[in-house]
C-alpha atoms as a PDB file:
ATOM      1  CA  UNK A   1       3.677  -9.867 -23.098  1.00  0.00           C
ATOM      2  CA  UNK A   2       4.959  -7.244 -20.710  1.00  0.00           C
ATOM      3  CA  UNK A   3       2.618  -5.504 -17.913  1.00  0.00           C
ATOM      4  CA  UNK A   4       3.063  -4.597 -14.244  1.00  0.00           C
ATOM      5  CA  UNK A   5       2.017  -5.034 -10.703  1.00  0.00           C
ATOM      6  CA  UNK A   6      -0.667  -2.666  -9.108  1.00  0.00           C
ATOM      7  CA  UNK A   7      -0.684  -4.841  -6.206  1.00  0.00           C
ATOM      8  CA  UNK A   8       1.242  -7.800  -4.358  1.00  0.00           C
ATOM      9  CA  UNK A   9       0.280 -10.067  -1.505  1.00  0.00           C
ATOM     10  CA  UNK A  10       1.946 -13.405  -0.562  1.00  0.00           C
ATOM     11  CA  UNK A  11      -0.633 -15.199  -2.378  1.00  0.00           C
ATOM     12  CA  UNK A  12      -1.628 -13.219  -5.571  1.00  0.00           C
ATOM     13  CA  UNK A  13      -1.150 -10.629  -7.514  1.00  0.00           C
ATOM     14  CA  UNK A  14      -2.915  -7.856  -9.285  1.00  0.00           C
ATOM     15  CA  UNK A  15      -1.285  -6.920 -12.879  1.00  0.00           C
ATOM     16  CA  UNK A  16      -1.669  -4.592 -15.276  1.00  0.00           C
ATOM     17  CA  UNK A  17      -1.056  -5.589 -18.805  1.00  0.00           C
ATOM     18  CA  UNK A  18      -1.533  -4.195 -22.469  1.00  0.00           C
ATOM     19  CA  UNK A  19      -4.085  -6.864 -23.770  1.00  0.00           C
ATOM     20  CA  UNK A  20      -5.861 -10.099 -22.462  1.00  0.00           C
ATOM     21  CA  UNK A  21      -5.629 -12.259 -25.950  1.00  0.00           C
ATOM     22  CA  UNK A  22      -2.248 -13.863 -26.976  1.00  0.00           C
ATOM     23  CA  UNK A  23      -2.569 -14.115 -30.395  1.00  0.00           C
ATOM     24  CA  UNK A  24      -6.156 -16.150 -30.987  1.00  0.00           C
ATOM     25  CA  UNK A  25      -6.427 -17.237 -27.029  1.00  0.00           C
ATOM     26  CA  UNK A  26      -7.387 -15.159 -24.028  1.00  0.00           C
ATOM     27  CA  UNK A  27      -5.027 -15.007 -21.088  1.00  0.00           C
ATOM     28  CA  UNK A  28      -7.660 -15.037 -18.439  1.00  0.00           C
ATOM     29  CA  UNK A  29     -10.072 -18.169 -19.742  1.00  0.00           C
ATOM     30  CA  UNK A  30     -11.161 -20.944 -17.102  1.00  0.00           C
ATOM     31  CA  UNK A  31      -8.670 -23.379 -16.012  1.00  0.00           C
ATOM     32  CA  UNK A  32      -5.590 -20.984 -17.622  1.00  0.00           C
ATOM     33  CA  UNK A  33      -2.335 -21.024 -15.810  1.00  0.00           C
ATOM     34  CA  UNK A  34       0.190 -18.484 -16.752  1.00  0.00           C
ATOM     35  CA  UNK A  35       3.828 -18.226 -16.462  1.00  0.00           C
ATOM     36  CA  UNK A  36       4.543 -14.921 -14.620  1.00  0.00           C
ATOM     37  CA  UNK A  37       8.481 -13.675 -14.676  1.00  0.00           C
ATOM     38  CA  UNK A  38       8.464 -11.039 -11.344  1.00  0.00           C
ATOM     39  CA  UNK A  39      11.545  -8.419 -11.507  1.00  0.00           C
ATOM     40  CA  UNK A  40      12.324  -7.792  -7.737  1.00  0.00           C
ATOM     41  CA  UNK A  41      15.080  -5.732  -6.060  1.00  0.00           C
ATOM     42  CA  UNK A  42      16.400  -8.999  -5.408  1.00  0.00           C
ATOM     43  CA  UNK A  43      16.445 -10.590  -9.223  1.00  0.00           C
ATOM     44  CA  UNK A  44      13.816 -12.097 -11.045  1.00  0.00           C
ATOM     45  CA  UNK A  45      11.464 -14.612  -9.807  1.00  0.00           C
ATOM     46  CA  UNK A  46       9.434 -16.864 -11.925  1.00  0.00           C
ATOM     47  CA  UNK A  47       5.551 -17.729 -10.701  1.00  0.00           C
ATOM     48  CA  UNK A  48       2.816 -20.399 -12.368  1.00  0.00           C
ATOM     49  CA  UNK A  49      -0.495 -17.895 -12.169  1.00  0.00           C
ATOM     50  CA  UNK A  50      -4.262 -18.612 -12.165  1.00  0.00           C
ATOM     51  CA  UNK A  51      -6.328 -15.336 -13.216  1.00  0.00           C
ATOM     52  CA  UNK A  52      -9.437 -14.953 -10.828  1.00  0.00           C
ATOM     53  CA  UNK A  53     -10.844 -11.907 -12.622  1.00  0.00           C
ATOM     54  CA  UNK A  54     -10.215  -8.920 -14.764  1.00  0.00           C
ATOM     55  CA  UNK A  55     -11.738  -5.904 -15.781  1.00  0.00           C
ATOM     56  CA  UNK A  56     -10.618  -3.603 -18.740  1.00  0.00           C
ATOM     57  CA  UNK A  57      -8.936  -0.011 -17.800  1.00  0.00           C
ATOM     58  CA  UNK A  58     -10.777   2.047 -20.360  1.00  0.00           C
ATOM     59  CA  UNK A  59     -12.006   4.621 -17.981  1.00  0.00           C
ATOM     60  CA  UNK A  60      -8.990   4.698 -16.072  1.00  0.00           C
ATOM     61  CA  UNK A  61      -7.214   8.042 -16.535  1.00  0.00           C
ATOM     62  CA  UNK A  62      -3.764   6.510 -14.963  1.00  0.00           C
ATOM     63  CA  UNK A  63      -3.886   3.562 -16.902  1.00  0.00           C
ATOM     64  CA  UNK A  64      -4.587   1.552 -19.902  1.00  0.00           C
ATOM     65  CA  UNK A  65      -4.947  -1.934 -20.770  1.00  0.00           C
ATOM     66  CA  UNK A  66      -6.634  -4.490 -18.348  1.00  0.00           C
ATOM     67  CA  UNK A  67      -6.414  -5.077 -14.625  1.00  0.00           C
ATOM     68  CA  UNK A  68      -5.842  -9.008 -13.987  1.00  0.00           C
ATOM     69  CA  UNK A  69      -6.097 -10.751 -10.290  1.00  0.00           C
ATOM     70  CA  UNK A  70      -4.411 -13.713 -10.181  1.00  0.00           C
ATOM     71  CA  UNK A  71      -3.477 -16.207  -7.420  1.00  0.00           C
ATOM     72  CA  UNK A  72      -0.345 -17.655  -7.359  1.00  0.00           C
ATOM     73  CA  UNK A  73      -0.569 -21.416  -8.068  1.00  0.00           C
ATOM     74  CA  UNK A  74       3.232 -22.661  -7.416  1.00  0.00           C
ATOM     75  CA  UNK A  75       7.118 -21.036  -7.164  1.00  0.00           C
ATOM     76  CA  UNK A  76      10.537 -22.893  -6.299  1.00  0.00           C
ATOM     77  CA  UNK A  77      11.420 -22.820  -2.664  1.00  0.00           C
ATOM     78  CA  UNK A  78      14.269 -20.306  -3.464  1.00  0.00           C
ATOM     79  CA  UNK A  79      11.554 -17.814  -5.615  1.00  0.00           C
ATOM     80  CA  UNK A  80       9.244 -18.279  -3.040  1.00  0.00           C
ATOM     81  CA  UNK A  81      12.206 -16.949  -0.032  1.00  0.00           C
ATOM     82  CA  UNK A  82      12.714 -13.828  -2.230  1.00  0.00           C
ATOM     83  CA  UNK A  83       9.129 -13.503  -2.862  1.00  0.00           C
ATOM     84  CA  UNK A  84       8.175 -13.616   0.888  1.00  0.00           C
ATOM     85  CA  UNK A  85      11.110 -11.345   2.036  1.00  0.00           C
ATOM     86  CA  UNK A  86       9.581  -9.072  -0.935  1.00  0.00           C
ATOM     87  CA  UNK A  87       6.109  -9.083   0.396  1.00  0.00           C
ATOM     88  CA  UNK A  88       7.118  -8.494   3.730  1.00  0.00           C
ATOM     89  CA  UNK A  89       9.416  -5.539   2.988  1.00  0.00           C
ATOM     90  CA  UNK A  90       6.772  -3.918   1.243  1.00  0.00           C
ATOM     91  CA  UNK A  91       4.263  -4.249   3.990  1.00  0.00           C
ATOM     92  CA  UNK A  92       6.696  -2.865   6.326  1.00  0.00           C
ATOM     93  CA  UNK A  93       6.989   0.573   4.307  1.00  0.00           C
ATOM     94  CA  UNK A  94       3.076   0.274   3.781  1.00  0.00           C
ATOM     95  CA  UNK A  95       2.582   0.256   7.017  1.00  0.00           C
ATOM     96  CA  UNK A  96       5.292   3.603   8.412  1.00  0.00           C
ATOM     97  CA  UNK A  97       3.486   6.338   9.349  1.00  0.00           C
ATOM     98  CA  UNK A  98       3.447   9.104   6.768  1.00  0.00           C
ATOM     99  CA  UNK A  99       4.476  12.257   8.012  1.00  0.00           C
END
């Protein structure tokens, strides 16, 4: 399944993706873990998920689909070097003042 990121932070993630049911099983049931592939700048990062909640888009007028916050369970310690510089670069240009 393919989606996107509404949000990042160095410990989760909020993502927006088309459905919440693979086939016959949802995505976001207790004690799921979920194999996230992340395409950075940098190259692509793989991340082992947990989902801590989710609400469906249906009144959203930007988006459809469902909204899914997860917290990020586990990454190599090479992923997790790109993720951080990631995280941090994108603070850094959250945080310049607009002008």
């Amino acid at each position: 399944m393919e989606g996107h990121t509404l949000d990042i932070s160095g410990s989760g993630l909020a993502l927006i993706v088309p459905a919440i049911t693979l086939g016959e099983h949802h995505i976001v049931g207790d004690n799921r873990t979920l194999n996230v592939n992340l395409q950075l700048l940098g190259g692509p990062i793989d991340l082992k998920v947990t989902p801590v909640r989710y609400e469906s888009l249906e009144e959203d007028e930007t988006e459809t689909g469902y909204l899914i916050g997860v917290r990020i369970l586990e990454m190599s310690d090479a992923h997790r070097s790109k993720f951080a510089e990631y995280v941090a670069t994108f603070q850094i240009e959250s945080q310049k003042p607009k002008s």
